[in-house]
N, C-alpha and C. Protein backbone atom coordinates (compact mmCIF):
# COMPACT_ATOMS: atom_id res chain seq x y z
N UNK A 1 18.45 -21.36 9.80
CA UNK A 1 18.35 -20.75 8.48
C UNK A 1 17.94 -21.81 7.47
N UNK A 2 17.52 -21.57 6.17
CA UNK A 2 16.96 -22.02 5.25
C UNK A 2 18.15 -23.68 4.81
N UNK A 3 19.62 -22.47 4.87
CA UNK A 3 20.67 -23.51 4.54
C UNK A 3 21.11 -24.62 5.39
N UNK A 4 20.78 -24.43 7.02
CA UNK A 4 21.03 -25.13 7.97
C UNK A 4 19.97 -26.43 7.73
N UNK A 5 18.82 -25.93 7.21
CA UNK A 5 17.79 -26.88 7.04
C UNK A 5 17.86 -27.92 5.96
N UNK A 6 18.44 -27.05 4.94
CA UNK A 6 18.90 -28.19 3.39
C UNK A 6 20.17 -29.05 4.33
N UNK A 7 21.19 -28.57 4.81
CA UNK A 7 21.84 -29.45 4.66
C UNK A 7 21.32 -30.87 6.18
N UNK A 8 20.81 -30.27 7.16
CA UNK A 8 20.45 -30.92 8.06
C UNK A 8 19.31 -31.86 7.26
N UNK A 9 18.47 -32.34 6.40
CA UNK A 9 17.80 -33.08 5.68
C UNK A 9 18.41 -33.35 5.30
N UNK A 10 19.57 -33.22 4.12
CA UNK A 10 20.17 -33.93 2.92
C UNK A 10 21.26 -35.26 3.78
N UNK A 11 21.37 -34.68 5.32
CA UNK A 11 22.42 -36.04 5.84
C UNK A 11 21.55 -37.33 5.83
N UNK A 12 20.49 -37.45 5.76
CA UNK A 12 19.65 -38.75 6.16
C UNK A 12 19.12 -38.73 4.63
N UNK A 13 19.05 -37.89 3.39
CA UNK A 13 18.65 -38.85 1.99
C UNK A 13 18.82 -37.23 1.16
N UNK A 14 19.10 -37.40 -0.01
CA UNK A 14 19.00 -35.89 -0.42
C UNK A 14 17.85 -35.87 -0.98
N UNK A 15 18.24 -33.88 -0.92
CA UNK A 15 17.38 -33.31 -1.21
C UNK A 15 16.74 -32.79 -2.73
N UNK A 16 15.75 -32.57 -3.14
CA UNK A 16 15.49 -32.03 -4.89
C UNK A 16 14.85 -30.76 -4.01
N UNK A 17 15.11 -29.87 -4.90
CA UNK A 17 14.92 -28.06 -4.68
C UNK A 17 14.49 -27.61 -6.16
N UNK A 18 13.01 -27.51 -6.61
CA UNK A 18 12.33 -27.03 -7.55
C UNK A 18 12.06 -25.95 -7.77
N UNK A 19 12.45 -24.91 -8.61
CA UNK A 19 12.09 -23.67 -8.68
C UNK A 19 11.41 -23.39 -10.20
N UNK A 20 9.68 -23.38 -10.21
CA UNK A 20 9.55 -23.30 -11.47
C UNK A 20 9.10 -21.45 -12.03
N UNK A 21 9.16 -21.33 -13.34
CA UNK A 21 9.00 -19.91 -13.68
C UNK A 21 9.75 -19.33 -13.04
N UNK A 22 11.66 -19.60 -13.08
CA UNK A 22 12.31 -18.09 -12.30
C UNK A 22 12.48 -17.18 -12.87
N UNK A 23 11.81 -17.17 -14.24
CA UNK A 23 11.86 -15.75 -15.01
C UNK A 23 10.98 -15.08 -13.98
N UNK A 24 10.31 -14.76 -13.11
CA UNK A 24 9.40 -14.33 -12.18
C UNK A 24 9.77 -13.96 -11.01
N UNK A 25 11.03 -14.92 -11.08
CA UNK A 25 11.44 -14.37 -9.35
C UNK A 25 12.24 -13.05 -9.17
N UNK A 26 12.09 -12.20 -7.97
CA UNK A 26 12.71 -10.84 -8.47
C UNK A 26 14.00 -10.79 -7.75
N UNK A 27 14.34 -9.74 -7.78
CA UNK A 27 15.79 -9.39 -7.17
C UNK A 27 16.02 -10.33 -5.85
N UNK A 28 15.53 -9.84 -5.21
CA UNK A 28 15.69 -10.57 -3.52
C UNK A 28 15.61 -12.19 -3.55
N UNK A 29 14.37 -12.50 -4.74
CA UNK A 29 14.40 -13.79 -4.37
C UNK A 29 15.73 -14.33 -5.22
N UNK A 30 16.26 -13.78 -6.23
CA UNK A 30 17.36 -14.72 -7.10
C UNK A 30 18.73 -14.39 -6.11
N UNK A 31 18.59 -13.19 -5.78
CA UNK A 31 19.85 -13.24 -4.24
C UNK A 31 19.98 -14.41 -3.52
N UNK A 32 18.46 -14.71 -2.98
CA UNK A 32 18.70 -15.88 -1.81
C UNK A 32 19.16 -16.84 -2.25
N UNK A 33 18.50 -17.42 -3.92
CA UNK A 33 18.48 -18.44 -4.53
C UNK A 33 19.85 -18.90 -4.47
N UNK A 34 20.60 -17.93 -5.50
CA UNK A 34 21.64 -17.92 -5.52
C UNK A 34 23.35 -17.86 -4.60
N UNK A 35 22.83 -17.13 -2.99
CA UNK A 35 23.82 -17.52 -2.12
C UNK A 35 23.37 -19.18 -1.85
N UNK A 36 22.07 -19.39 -1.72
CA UNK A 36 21.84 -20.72 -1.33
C UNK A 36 22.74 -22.10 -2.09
N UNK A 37 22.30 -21.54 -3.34
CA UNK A 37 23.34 -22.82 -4.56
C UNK A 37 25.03 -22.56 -3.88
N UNK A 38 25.03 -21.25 -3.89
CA UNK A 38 27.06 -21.61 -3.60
C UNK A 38 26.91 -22.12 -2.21
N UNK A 39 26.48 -21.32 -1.59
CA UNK A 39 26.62 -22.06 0.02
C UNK A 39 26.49 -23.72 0.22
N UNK A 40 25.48 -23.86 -0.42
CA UNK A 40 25.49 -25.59 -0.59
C UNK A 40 26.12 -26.35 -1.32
N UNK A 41 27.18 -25.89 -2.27
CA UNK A 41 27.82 -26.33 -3.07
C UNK A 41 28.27 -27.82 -2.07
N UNK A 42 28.49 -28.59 -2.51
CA UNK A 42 29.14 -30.11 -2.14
C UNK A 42 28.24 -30.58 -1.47
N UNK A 43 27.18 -30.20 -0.94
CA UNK A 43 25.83 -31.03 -0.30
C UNK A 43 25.44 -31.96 -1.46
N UNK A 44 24.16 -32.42 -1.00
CA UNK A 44 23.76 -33.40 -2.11
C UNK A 44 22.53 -33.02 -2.25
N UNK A 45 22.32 -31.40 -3.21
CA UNK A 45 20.88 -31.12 -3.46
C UNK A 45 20.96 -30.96 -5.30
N UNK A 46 20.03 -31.37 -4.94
CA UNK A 46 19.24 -31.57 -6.54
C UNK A 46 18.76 -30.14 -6.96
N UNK A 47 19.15 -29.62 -7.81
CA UNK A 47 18.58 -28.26 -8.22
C UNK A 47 18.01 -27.94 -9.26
N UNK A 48 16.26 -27.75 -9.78
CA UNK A 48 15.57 -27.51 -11.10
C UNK A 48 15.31 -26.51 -11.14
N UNK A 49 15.94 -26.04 -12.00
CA UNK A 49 14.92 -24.59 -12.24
C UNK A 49 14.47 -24.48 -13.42
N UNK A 50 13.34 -24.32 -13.78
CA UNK A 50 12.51 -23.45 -14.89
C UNK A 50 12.68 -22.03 -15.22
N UNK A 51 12.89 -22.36 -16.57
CA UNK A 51 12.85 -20.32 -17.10
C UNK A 51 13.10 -20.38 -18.30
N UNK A 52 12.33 -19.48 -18.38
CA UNK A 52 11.56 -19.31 -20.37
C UNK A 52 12.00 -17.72 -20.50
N UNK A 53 13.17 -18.05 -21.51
CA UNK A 53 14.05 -16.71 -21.77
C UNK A 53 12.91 -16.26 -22.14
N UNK A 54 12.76 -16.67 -23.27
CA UNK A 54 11.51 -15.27 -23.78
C UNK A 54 10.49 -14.48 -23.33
N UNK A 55 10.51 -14.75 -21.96
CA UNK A 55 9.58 -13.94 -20.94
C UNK A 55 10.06 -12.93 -20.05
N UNK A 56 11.20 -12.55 -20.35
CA UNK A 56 11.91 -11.51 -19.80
C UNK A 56 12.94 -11.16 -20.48
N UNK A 57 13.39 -9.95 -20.16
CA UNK A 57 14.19 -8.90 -20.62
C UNK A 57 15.60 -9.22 -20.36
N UNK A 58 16.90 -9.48 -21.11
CA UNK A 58 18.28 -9.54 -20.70
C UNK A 58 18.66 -9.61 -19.76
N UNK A 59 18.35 -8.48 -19.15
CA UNK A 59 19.34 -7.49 -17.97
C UNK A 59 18.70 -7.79 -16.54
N UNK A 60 17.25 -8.71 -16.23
CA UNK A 60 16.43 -8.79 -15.55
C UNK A 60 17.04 -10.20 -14.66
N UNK A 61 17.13 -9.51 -13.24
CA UNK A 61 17.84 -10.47 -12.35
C UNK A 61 17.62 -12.09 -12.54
N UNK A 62 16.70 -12.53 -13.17
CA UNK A 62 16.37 -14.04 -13.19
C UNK A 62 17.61 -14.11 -14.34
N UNK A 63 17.32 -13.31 -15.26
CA UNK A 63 18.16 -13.90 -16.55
C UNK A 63 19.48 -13.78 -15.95
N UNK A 64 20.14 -12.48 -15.45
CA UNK A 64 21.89 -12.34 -14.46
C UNK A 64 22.05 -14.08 -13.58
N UNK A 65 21.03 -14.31 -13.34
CA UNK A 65 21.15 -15.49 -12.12
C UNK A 65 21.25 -17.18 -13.32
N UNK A 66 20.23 -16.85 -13.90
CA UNK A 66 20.45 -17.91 -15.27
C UNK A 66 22.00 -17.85 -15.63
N UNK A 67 22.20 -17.08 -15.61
CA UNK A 67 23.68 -16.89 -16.56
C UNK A 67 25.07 -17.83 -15.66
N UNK A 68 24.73 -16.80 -13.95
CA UNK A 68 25.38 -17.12 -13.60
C UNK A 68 25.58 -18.45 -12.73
N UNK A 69 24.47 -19.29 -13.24
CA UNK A 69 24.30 -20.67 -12.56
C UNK A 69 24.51 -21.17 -14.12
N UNK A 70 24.67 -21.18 -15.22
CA UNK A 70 25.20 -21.55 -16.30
C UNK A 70 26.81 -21.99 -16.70
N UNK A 71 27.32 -21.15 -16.08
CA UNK A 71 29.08 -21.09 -15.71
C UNK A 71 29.24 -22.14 -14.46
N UNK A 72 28.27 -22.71 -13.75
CA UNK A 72 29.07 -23.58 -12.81
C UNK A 72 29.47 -24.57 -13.54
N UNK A 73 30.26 -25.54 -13.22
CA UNK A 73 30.86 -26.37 -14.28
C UNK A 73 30.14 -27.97 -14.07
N UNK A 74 29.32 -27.85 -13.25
CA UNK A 74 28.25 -28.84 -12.55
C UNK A 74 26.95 -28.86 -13.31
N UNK A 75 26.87 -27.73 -13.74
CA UNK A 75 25.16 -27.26 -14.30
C UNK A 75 24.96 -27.92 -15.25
N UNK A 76 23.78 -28.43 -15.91
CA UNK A 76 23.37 -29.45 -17.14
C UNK A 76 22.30 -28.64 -17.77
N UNK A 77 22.20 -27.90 -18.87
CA UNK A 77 21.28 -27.53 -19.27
C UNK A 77 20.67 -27.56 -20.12
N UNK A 78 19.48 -28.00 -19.84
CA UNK A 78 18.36 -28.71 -21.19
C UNK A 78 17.44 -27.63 -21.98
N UNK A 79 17.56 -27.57 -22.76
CA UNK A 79 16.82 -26.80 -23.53
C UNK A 79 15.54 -27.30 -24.48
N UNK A 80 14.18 -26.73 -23.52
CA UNK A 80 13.17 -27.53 -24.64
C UNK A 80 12.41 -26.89 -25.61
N UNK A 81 11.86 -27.43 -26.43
CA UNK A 81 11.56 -26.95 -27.73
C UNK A 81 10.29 -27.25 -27.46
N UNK A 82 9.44 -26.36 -28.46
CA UNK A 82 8.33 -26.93 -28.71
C UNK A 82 8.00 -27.86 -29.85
N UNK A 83 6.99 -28.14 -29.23
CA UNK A 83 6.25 -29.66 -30.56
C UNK A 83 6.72 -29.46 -31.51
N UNK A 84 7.25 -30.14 -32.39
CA UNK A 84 6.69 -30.13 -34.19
C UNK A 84 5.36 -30.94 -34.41
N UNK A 85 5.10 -30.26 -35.93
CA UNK A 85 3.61 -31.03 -36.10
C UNK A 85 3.61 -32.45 -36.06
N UNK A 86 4.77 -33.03 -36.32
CA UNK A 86 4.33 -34.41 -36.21
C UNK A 86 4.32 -34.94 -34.72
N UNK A 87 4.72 -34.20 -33.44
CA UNK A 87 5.09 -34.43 -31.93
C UNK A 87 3.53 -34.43 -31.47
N UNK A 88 2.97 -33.59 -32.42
CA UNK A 88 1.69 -33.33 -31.98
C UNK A 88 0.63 -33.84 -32.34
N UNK A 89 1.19 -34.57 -33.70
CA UNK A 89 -0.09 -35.68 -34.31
C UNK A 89 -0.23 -36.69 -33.68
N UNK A 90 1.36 -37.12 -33.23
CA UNK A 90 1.78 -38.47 -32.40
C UNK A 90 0.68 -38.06 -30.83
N UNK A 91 0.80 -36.71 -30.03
CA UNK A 91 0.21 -36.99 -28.47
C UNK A 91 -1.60 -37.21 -29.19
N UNK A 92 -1.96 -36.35 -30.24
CA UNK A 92 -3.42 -36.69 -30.32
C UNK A 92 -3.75 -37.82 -30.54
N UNK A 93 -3.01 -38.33 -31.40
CA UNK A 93 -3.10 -39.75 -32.28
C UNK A 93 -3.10 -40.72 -30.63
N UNK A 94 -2.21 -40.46 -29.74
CA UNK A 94 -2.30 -41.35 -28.54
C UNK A 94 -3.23 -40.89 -27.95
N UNK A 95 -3.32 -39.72 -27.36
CA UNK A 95 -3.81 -39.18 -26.15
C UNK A 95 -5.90 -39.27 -26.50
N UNK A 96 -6.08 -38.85 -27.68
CA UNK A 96 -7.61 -38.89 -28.61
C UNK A 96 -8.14 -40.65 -29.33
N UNK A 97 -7.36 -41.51 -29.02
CA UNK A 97 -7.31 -43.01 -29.51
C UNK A 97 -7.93 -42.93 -30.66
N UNK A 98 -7.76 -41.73 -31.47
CA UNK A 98 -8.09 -41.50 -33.08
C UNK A 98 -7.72 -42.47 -33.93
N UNK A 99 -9.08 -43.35 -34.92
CA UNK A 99 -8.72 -43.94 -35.69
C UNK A 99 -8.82 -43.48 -37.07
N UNK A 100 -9.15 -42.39 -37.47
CA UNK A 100 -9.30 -42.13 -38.29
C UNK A 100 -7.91 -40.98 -38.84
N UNK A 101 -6.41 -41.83 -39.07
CA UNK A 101 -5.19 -40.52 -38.86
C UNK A 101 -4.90 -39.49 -39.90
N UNK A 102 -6.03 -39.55 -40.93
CA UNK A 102 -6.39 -38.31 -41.82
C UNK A 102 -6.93 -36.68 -40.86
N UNK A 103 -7.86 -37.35 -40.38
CA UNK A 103 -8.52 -36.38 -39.03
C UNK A 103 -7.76 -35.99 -38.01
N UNK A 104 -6.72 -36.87 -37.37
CA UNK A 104 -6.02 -36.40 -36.22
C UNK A 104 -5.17 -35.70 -37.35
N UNK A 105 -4.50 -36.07 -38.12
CA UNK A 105 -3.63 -35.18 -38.38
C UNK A 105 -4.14 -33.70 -38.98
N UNK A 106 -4.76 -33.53 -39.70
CA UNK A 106 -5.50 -32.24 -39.73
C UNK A 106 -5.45 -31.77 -38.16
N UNK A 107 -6.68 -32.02 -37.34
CA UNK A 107 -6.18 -31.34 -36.32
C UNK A 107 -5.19 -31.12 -35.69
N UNK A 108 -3.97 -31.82 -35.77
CA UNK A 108 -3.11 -31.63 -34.86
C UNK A 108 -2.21 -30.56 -35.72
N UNK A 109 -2.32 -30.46 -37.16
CA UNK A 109 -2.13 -29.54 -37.54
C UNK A 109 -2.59 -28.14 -37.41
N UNK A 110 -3.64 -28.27 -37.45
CA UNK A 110 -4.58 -26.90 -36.68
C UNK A 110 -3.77 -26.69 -35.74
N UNK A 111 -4.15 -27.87 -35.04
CA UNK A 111 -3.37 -27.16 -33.00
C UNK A 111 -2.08 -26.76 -33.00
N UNK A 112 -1.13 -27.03 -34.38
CA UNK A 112 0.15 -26.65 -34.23
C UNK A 112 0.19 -25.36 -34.61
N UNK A 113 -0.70 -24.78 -35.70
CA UNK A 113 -0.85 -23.67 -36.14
C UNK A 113 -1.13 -22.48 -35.27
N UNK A 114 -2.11 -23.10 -34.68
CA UNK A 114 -2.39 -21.94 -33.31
C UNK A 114 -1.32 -21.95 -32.52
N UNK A 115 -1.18 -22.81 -31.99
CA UNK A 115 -0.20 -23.09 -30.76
C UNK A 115 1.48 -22.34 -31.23
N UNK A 116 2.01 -23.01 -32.22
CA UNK A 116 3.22 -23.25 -32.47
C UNK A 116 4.11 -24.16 -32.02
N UNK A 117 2.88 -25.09 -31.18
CA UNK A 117 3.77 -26.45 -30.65
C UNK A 117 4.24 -26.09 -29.19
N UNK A 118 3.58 -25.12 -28.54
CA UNK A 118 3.98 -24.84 -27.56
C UNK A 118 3.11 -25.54 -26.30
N UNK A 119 3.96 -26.78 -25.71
CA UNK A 119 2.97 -27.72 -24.89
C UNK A 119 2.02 -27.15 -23.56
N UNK A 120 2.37 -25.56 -23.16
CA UNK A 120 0.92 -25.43 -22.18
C UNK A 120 -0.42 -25.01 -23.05
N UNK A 121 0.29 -24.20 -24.07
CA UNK A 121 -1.10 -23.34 -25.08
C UNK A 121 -2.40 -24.71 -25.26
N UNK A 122 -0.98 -26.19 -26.19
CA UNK A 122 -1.87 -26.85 -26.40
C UNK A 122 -2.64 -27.64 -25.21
N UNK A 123 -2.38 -27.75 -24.42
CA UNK A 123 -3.34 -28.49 -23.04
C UNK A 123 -4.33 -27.33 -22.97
N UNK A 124 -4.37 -25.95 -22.76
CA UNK A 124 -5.14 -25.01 -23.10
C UNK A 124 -5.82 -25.06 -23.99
N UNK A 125 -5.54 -25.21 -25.49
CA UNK A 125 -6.52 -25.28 -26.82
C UNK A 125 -7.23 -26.74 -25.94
N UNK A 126 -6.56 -27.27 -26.10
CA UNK A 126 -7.51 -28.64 -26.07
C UNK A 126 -8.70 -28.96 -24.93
N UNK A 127 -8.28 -28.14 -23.67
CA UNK A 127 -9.37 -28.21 -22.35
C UNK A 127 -10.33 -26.96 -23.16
N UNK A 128 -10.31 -26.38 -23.98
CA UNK A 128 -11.44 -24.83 -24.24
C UNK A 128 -11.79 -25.72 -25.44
N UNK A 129 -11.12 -26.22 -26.20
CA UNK A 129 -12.60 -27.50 -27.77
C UNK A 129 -12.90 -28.33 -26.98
N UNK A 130 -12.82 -29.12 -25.75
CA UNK A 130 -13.71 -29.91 -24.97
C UNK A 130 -14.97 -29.23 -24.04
N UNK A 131 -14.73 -27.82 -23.53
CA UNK A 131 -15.49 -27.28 -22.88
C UNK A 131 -16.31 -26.66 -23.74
N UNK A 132 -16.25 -26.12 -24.80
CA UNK A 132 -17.01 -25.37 -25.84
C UNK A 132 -17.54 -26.18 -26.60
N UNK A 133 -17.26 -27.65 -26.13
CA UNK A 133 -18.10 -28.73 -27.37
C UNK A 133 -16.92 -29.25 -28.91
N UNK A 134 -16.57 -28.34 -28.62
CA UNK A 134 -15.61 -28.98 -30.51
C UNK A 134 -15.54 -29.83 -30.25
N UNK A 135 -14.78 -30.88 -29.12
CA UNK A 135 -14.31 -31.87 -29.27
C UNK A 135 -15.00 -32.91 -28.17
N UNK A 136 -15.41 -33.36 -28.17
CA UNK A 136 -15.96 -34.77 -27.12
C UNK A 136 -15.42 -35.97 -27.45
N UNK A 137 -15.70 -37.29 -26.20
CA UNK A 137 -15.04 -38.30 -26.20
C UNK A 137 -16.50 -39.25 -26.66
N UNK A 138 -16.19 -40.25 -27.39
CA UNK A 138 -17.07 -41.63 -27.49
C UNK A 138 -17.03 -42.07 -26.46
N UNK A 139 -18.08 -42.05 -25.56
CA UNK A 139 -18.13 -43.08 -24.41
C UNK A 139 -17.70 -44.12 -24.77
N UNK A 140 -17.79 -45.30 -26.14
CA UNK A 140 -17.66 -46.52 -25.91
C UNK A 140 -16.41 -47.03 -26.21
N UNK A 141 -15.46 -46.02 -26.97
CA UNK A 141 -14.05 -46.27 -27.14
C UNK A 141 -13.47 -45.23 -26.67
N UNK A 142 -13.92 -44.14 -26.49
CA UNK A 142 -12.82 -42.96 -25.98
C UNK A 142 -12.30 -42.24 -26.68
N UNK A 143 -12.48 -42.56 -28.23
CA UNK A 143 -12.01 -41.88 -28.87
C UNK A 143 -12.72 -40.56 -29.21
N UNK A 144 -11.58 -39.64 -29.57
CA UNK A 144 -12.20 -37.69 -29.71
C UNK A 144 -12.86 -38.32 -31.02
N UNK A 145 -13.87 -36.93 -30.68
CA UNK A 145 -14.50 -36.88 -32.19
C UNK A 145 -14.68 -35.44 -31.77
N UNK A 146 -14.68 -34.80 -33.54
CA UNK A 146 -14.19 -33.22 -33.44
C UNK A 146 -16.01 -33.59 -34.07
N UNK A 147 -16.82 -31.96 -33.49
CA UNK A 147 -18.14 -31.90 -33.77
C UNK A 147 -18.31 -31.46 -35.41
N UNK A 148 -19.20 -31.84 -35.73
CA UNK A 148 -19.36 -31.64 -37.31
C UNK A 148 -19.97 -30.58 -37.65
N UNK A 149 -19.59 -29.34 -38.54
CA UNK A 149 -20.09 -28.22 -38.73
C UNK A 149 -21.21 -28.43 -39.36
N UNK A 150 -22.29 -27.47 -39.36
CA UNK A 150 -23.49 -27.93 -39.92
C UNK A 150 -23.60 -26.70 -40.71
N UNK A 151 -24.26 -26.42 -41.82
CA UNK A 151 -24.22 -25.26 -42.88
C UNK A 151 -24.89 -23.78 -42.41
N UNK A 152 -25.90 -24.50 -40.86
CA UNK A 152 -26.54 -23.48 -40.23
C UNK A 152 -25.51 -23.14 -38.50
N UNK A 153 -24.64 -23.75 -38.63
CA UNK A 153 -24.12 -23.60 -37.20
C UNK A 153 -22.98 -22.11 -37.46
N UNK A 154 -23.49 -21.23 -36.97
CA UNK A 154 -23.00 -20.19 -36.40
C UNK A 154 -21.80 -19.61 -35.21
N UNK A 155 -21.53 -21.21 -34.84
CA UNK A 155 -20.91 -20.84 -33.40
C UNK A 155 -19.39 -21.40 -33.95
N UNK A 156 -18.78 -20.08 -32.89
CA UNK A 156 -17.49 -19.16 -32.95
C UNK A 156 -16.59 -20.18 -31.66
N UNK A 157 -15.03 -20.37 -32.21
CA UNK A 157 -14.60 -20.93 -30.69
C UNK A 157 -13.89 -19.79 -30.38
N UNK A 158 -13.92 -19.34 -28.99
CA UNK A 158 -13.02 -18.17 -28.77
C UNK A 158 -11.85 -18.72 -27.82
N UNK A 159 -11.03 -18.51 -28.24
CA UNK A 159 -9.93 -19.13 -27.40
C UNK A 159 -9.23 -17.35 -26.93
N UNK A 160 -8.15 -17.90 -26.06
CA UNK A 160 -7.35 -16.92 -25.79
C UNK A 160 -6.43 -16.67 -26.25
N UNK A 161 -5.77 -15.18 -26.77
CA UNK A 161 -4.95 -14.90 -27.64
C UNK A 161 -3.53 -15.38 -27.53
N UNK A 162 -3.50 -15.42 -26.20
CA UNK A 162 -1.90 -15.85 -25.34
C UNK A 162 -2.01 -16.59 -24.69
N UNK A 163 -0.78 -17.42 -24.08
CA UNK A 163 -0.49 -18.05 -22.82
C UNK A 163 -0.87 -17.14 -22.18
N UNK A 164 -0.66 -16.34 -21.59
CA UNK A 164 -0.78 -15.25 -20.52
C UNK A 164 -2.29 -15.01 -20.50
N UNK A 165 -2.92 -14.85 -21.47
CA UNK A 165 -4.27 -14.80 -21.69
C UNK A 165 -4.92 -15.98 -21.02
N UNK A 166 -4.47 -16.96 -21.36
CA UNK A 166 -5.09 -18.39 -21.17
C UNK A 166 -5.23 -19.00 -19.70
N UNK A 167 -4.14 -18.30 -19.06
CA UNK A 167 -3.56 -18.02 -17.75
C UNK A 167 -4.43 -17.16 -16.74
N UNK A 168 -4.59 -15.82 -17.15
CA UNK A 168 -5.44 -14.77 -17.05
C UNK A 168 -6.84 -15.51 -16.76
N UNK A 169 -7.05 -16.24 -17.84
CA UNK A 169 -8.95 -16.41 -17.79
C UNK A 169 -9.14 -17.56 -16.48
N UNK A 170 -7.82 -18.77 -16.36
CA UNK A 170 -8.30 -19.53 -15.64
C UNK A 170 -8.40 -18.81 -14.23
N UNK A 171 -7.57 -18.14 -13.72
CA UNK A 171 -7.55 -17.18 -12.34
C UNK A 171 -8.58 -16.53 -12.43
N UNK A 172 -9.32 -15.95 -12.81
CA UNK A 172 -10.46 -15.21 -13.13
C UNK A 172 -11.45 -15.96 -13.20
N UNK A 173 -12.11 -17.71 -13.32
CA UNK A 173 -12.72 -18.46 -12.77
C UNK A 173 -12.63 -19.09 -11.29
N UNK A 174 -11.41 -18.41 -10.69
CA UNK A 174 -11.27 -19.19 -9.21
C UNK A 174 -12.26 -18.84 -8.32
N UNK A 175 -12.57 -19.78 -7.32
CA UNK A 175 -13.29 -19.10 -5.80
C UNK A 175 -12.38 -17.64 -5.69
N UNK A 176 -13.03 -16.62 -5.20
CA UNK A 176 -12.62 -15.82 -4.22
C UNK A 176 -11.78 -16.00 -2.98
N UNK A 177 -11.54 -17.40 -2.33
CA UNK A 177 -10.67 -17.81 -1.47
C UNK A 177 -9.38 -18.16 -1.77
N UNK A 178 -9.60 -18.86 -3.09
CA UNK A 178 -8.37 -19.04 -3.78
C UNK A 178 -7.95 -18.20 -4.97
N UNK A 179 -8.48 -17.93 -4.97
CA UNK A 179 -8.11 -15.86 -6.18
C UNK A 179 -7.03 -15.50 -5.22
N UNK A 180 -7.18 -15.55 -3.71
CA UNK A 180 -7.03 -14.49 -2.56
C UNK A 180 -5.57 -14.93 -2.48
N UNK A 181 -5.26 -16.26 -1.98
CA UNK A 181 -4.00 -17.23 -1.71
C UNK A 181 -3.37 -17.09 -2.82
N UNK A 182 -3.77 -16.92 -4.42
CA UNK A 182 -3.01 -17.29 -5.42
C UNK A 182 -2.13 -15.74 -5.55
N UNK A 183 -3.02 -14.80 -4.95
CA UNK A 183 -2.27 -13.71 -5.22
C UNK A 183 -1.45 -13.24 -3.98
N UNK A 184 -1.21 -13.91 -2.81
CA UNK A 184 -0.60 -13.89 -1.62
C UNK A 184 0.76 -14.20 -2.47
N UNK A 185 0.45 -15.65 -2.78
CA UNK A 185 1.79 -16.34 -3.32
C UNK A 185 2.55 -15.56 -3.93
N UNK A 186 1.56 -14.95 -5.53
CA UNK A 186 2.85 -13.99 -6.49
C UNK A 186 3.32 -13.21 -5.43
């Protein structure tokens, strides 16, 4: 069984057990999940899970299973926030080697505006203004430079309305082989 296997590994080094997005996992799977954690209780496994209340409903078995892995008296739970604008001036200001921090900060204000500081949207905003041109790198320092509007430039950035959206479009560029596997998985 699954449990014979955690603990038969964990005698020679332990184990880490990652579960990301369990707002997603359904009934059956938060069952297993969950005899698995008590059953292993006193082993030496490492247990992460991911889950973004706001993506599901109360009463919805991930959230019952959240709850009730909340009450162990072992559990540590971190709660993350998204960016503030200045979290976000700081990754452009690093991540864009922007010298000009009038400019990064404007944008990173922008990106907070759209975003709300929410760190997948912005890796999203930021891969769609590099692919659509807004934003390119200086070959000779690396640093972003946002493209300069011109009085005749017409062009629109269309981003996606949502995470889920943003999500949506990249699956919808896959091979057909891996479209195929990605939807085996869900």
């Amino acid at each position: 069984s699954i449990a014979q296997l955690l603990i038969a590994l964990t005698e020679e080094a332990p184990v880490a057990v990652v579960v990301d997005d369990l707002q997603w996992c359904d009934a059956d799977g938060c069952a297993l999940l969950h005899s698995l954690i008590r059953r292993l209780d006193g082993v030496p496994v490492f247990w992460c899970l991911t889950f973004s209340a706001g993506a599901v409903e109360r009463d919805t078995p991930a959230a019952r299973l959240v709850r009730a892995l909340r009450a162990i008296p072992q559990a540590l739970v971190i709660v993350l926030r998204p960016l503030s604008e200045d979290d976000l001036w700081q990754l452009v200001r690093g991540l864009g080697r922007v010298s000009a921090p009038t400019g990064a900060r404007r944008l990173a204000a922008r990106i907070h505006e759209v975003t709300t500081g929410y760190p997948f949207y912005i890796v999203e905003l930021l891969k769609t203004l590099f692919a659509q041109g807004w934003l390119t790198v200086d070959a000779n320092t690396g640093e972003w430079i946002v493209r300069q509007q011109e009085s005749t430039d017409t062009a629109v950035l269309t981003l996606a309305p949502s995470v889920h959206d943003a999500i949506a479009e990249r699956i919808q560029c896959l091979p057909d082989e891996l479209s195929e596997v990605l939807m085996s998985i869900a």
